[in-house]
N, C-alpha and C. Protein backbone atom coordinates (compact mmCIF):
# COMPACT_ATOMS: atom_id res chain seq x y z
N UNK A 1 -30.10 -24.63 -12.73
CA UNK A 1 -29.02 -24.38 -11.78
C UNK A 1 -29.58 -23.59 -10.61
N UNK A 2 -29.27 -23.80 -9.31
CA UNK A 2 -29.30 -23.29 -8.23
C UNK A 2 -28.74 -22.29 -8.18
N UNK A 3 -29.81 -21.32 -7.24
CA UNK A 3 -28.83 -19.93 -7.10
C UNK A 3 -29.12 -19.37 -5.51
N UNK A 4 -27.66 -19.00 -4.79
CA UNK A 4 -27.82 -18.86 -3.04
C UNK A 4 -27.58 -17.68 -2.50
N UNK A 5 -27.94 -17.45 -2.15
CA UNK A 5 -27.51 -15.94 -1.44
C UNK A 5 -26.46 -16.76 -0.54
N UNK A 6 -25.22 -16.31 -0.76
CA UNK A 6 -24.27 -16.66 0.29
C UNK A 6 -23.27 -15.08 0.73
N UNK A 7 -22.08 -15.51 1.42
CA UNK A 7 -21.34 -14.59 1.77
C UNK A 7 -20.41 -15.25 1.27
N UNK A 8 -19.37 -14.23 0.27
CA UNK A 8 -18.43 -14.49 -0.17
C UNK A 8 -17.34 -14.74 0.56
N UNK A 9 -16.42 -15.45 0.65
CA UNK A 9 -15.46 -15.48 1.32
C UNK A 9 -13.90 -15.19 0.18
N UNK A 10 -12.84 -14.05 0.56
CA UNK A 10 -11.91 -13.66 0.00
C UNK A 10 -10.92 -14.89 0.24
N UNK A 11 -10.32 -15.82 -0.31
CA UNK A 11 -9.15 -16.56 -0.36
C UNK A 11 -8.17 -15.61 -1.24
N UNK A 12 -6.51 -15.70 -0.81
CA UNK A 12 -5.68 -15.21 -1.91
C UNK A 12 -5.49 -15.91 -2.74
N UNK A 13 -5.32 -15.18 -4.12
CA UNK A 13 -4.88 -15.96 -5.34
C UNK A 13 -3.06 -15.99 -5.21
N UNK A 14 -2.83 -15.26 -4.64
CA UNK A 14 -1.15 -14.90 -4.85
C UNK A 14 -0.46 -16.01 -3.81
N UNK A 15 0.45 -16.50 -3.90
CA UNK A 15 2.47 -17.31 -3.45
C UNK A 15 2.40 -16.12 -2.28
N UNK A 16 2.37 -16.03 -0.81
CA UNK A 16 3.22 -15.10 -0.29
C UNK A 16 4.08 -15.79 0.73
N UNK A 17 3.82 -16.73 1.46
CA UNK A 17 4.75 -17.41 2.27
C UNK A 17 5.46 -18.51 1.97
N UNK A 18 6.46 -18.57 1.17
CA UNK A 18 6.87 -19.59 1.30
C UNK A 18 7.10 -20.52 1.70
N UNK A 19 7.65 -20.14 3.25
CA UNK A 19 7.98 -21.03 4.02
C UNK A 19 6.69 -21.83 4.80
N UNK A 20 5.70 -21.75 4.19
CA UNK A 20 4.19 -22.20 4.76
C UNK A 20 4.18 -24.00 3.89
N UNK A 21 4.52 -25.06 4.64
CA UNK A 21 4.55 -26.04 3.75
C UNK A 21 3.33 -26.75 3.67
N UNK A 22 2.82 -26.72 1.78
CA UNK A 22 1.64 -27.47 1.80
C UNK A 22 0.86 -28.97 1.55
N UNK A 23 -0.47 -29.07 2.84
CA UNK A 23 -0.43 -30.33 2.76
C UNK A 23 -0.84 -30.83 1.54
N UNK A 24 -1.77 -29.89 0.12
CA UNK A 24 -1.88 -30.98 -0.96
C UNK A 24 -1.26 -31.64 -1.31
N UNK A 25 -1.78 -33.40 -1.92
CA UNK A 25 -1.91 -34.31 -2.09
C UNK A 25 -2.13 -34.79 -3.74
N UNK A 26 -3.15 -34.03 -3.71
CA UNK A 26 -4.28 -33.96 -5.47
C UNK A 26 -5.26 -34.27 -5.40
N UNK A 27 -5.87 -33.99 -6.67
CA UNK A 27 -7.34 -34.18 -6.80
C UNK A 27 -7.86 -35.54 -7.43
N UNK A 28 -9.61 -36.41 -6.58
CA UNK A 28 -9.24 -37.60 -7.00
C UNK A 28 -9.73 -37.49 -8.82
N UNK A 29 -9.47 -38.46 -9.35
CA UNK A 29 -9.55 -38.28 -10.55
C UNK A 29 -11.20 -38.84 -10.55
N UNK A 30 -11.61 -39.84 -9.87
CA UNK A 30 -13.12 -40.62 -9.70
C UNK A 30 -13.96 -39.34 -9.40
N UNK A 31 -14.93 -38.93 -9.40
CA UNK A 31 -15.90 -38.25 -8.86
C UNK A 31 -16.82 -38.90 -8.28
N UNK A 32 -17.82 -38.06 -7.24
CA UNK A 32 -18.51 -39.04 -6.08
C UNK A 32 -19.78 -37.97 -5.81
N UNK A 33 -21.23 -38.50 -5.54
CA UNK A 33 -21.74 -37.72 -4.54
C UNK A 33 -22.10 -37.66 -3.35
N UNK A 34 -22.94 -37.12 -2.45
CA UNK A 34 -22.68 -36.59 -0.96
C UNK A 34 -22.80 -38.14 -0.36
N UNK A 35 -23.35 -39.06 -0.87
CA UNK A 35 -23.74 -40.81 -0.60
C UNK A 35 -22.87 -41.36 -0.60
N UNK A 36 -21.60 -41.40 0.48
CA UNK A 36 -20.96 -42.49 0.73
C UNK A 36 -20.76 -43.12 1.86
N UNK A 37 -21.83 -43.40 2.69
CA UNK A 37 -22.13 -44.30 4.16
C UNK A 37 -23.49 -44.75 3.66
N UNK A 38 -24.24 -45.50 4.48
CA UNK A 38 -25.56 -45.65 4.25
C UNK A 38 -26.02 -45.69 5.70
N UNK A 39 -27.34 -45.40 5.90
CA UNK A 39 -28.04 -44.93 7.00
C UNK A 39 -28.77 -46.32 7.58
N UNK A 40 -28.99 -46.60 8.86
CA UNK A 40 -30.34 -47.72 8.80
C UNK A 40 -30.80 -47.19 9.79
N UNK A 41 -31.98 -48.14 10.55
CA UNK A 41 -32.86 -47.24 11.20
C UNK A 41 -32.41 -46.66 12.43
N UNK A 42 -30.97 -47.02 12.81
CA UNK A 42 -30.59 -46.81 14.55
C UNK A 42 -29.42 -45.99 14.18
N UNK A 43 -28.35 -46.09 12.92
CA UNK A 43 -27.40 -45.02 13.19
C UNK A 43 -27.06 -45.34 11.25
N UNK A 44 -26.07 -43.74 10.95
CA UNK A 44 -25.25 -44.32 9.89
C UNK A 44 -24.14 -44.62 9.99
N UNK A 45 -23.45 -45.05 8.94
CA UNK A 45 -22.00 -45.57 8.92
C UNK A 45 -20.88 -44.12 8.63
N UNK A 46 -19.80 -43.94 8.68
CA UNK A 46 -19.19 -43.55 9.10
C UNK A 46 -18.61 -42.78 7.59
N UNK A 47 -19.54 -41.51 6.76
CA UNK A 47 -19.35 -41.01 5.84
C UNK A 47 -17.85 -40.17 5.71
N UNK A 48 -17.56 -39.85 6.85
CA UNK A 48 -16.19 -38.89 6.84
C UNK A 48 -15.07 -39.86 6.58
N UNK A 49 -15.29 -41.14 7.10
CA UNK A 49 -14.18 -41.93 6.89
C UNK A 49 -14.25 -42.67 5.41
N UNK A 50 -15.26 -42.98 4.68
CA UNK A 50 -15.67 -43.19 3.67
C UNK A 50 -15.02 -42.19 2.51
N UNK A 51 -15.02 -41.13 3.05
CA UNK A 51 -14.69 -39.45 1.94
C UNK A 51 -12.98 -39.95 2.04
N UNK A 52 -12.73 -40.22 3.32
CA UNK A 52 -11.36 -40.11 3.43
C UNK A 52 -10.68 -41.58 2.00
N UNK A 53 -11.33 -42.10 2.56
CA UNK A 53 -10.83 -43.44 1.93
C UNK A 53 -10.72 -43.57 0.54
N UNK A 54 -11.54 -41.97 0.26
CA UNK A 54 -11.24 -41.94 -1.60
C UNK A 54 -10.20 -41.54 -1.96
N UNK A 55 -9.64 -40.70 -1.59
CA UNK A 55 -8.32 -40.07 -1.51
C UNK A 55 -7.02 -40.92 -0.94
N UNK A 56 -7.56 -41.84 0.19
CA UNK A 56 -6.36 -42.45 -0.18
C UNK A 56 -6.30 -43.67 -0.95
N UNK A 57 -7.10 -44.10 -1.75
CA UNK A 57 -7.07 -44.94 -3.07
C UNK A 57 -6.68 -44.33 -3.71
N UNK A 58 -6.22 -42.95 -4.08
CA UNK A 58 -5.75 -42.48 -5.30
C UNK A 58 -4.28 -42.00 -4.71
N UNK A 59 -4.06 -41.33 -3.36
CA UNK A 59 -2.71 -41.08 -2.91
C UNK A 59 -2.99 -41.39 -1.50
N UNK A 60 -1.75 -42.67 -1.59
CA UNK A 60 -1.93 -43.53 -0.35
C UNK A 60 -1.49 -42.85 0.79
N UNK A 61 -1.92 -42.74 1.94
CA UNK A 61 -1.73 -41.76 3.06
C UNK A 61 -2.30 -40.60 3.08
N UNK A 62 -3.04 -40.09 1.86
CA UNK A 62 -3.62 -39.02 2.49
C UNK A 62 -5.30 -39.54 2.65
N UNK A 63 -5.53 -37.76 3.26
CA UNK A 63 -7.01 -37.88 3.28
C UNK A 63 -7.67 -36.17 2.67
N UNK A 64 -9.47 -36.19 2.83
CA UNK A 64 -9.49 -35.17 2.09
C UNK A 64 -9.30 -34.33 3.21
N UNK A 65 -9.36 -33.12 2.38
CA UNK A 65 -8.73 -31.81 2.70
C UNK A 65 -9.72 -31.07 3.60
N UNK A 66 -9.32 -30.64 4.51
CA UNK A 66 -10.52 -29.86 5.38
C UNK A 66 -10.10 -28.39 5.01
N UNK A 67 -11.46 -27.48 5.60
CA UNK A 67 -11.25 -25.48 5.73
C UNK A 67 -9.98 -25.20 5.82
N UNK A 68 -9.08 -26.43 6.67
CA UNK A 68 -7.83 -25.20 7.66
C UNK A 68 -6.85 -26.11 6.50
N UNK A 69 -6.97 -26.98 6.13
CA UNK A 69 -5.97 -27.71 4.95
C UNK A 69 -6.13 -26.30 3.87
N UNK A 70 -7.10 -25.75 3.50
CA UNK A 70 -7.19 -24.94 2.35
C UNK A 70 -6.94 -23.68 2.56
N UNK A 71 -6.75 -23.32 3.89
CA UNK A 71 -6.00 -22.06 3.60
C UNK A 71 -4.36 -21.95 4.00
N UNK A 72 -4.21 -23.31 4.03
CA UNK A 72 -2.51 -23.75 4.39
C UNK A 72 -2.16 -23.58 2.44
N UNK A 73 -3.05 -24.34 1.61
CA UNK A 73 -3.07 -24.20 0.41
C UNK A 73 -3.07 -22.80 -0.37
N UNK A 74 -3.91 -22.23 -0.10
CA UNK A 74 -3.85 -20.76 -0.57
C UNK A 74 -2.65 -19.51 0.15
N UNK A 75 -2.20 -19.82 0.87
CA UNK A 75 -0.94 -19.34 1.58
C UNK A 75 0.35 -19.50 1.25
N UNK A 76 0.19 -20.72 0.80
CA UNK A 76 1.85 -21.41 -0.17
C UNK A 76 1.77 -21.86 -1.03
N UNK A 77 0.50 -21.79 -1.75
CA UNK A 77 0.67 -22.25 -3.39
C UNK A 77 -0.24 -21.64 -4.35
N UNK A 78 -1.21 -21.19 -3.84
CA UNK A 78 -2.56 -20.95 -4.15
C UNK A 78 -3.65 -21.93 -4.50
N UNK A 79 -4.44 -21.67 -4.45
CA UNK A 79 -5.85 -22.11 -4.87
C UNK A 79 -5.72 -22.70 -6.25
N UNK A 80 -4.97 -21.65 -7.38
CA UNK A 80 -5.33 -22.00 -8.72
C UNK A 80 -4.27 -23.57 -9.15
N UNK A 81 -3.54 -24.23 -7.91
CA UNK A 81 -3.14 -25.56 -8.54
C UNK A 81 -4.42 -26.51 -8.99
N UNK A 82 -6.01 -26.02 -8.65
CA UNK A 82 -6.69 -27.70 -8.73
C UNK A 82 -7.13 -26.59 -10.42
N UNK A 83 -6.91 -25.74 -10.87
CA UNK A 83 -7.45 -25.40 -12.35
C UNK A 83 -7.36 -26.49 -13.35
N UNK A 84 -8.63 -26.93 -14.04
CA UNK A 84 -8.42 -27.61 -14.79
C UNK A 84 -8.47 -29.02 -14.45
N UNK A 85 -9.08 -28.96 -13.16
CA UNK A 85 -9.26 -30.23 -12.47
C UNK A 85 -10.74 -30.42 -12.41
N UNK A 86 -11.20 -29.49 -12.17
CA UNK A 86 -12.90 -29.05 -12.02
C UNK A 86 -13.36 -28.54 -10.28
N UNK A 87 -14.56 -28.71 -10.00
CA UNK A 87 -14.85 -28.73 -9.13
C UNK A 87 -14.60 -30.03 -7.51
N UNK A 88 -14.11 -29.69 -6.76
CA UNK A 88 -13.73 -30.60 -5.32
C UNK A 88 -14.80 -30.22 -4.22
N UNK A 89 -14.85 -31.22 -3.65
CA UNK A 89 -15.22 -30.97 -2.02
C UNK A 89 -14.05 -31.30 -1.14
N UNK A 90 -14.48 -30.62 0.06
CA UNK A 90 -13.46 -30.75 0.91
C UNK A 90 -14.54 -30.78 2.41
N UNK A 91 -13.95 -31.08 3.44
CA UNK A 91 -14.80 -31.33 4.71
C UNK A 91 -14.82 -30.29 5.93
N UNK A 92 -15.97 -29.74 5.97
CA UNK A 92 -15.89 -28.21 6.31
C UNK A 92 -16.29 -28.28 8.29
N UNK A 93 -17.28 -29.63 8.13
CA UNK A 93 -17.80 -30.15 9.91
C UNK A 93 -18.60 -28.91 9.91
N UNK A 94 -19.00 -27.92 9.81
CA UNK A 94 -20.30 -26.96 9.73
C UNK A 94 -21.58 -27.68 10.20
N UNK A 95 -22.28 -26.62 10.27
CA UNK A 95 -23.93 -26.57 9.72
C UNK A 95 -24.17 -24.99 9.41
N UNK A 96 -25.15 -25.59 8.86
CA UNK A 96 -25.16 -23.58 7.94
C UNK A 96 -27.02 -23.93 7.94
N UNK A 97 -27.56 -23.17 7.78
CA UNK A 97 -28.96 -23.32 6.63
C UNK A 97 -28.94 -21.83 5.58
N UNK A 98 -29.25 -22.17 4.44
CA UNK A 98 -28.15 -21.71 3.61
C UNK A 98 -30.10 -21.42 1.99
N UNK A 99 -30.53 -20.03 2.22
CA UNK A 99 -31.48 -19.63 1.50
C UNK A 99 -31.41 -20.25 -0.09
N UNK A 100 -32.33 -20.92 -0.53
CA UNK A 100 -32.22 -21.63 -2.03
C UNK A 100 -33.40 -20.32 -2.60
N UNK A 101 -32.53 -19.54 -3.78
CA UNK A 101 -33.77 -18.73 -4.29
C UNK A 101 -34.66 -19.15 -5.58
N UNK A 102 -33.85 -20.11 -5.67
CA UNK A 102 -34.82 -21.53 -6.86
C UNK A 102 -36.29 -21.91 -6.40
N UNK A 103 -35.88 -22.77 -5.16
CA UNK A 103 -37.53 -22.98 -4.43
C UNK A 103 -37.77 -22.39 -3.04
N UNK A 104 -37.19 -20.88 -2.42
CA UNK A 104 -37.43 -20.46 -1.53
C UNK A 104 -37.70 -20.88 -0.56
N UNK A 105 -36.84 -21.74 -0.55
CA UNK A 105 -36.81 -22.89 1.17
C UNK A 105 -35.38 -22.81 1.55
N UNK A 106 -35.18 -22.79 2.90
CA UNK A 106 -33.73 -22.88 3.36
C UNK A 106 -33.25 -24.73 3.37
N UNK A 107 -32.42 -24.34 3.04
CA UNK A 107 -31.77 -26.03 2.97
C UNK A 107 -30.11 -26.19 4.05
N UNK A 108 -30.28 -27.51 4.25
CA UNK A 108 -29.05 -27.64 5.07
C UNK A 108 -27.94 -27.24 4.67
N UNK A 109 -26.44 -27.20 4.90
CA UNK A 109 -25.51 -26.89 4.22
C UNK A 109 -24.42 -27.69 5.50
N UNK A 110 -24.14 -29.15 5.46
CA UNK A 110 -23.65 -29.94 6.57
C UNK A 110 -22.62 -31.25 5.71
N UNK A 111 -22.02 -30.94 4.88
CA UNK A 111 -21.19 -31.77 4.82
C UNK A 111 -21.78 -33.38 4.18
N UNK A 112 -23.07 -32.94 3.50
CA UNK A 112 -24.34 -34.21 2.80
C UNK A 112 -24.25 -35.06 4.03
N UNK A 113 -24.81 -34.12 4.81
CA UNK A 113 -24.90 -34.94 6.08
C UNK A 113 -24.16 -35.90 6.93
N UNK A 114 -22.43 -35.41 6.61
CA UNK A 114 -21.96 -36.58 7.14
C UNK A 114 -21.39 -37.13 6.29
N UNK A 115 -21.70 -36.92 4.60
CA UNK A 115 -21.28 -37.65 3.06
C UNK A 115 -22.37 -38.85 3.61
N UNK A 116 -23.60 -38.94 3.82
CA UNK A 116 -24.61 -39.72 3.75
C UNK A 116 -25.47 -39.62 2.63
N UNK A 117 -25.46 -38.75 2.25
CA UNK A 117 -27.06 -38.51 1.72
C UNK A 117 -26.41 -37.80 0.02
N UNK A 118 -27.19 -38.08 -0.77
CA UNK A 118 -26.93 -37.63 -2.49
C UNK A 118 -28.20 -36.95 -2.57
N UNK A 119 -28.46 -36.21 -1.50
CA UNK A 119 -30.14 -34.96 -1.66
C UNK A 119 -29.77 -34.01 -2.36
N UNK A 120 -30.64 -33.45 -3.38
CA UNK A 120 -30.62 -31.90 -4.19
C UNK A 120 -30.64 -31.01 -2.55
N UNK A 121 -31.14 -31.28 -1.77
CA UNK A 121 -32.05 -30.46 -0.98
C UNK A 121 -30.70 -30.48 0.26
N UNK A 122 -29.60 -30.75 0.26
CA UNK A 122 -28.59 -30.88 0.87
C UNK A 122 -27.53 -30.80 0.19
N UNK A 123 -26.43 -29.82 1.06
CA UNK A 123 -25.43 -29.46 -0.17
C UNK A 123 -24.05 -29.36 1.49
N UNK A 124 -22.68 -29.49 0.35
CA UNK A 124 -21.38 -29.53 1.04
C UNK A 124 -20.57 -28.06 0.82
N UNK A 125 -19.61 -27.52 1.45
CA UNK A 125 -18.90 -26.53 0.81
C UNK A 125 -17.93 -27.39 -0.10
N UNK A 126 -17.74 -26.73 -1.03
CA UNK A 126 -16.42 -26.79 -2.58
C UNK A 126 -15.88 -25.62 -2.83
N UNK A 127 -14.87 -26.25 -3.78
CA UNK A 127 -14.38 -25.23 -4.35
C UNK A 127 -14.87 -24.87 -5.85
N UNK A 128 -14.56 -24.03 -6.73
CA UNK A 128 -15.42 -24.06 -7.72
C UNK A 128 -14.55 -23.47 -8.69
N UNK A 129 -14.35 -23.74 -10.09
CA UNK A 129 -13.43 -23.44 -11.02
C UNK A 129 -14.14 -22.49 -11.50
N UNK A 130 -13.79 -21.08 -11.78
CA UNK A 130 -14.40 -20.11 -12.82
C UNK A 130 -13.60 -20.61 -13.56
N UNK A 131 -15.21 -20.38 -14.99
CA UNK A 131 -13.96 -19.71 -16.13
C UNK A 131 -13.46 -19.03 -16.45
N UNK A 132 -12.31 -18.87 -16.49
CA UNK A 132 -11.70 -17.27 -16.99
C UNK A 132 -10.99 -16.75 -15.61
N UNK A 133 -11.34 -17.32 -14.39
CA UNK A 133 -11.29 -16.19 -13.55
C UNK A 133 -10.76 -17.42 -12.59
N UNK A 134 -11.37 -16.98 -11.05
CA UNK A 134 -10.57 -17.83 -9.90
C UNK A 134 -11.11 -18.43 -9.61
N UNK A 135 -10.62 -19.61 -8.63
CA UNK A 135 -11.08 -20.55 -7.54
C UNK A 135 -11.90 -19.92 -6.53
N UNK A 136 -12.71 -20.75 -6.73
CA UNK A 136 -13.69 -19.68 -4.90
C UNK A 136 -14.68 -20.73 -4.48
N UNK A 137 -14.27 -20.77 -3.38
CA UNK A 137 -15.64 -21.35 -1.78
C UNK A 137 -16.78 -21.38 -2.35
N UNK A 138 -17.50 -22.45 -2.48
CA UNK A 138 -19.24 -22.53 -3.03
C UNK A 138 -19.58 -23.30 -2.00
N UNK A 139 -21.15 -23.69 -2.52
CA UNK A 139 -21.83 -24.49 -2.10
C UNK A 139 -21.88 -26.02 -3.78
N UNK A 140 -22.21 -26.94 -3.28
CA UNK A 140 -22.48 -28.29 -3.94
C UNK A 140 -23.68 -28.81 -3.97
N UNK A 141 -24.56 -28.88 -4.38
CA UNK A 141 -25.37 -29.93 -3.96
C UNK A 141 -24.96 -31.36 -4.06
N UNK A 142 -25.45 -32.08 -2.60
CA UNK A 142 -24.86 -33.39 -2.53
C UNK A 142 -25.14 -34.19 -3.22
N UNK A 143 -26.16 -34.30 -4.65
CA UNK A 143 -26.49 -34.74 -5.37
C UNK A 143 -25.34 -34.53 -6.86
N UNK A 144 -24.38 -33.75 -6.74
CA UNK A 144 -23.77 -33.76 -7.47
C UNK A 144 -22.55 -34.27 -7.62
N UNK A 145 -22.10 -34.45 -8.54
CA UNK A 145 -20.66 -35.59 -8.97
C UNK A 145 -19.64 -34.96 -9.06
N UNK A 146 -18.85 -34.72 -7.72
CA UNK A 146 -17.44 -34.18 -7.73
C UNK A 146 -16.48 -34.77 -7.12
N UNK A 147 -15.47 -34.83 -7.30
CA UNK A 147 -14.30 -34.71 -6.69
C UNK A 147 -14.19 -34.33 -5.58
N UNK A 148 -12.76 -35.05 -4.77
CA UNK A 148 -12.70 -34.96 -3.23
C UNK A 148 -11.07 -34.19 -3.34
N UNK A 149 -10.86 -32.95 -3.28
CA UNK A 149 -9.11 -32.65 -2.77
C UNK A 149 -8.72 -33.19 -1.58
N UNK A 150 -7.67 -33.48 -1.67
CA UNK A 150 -6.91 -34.62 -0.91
C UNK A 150 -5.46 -34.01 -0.40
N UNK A 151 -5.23 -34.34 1.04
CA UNK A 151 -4.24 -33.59 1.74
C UNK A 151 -3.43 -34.84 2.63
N UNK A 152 -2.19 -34.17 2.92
CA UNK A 152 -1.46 -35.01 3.64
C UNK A 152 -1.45 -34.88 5.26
């Protein structure tokens, strides 16, 4: 397992606005990794719309969930509805380079490039299920098999 020096980011666990209406959707039940466009030698295909298109195979009209979708989520429902769902990505449009203290190389941190690429060496922001405990902001490697949260 990978381990990052990151900066934590505080989301609330607590209901405080009600009147904040949220866009979740759900989580897809398929899991996927950062590889869903393919590249050729002059451009790639169109990975964000690809991410989207998983989500709405599972709930028609939506798409996945971006940064500002998730704190519309943690504002009026919390975070802890995807428990028990596992780990999601969601689409952050960043670039980060983001310290790996496994093999002491900085690695990208861009959204698997676009959802192009299934690299160890390239990773997306997620969310991440503790056990025992809360939902919280990670990193993914795009090589890994998760889930897309999905918003309206």
């Amino acid at each position: 397992m990978q381990t990052f020096l990151t900066v934590a980011v505080l989301v609330s666990c607590f209901s405080f606005a009600a009147s904040i209406s949220s866009p979740l959707e759900g989580v897809t039940a398929a899991k996927y990794n950062g590889s869903l466009a393919t590249c050729g030698s002059t451009h790639c295909g169109n990975g964000y719309e690809a991410a989207g298109s998983k989500c709405a195979l599972e709930f028609p009209g939506s798409r996945v969930c971006t940064a500002d979708d998730l704190a519309i989520v943690a504002q009026s429902e919390t975070l802890f509805v995807i428990l028990g769902q596992g780990d999601v990505r969601y689409i952050d449009t960043s670039y980060a380079q983001v310290y790996n203290r496994d093999t002491g190389n900085y690695v990208p941190l861009n959204d698997c490039n676009g959802y192009t690429t299934a690299s160890n060496e390239q990773y997306s922001r997620c969310l991440r299920e503790i056990f025992g405990g809360p939902v919280l902001p990670s990193l993914c490697p795009c090589s890994e098999q998760v889930s897309f949260i999905c918003c309206s």
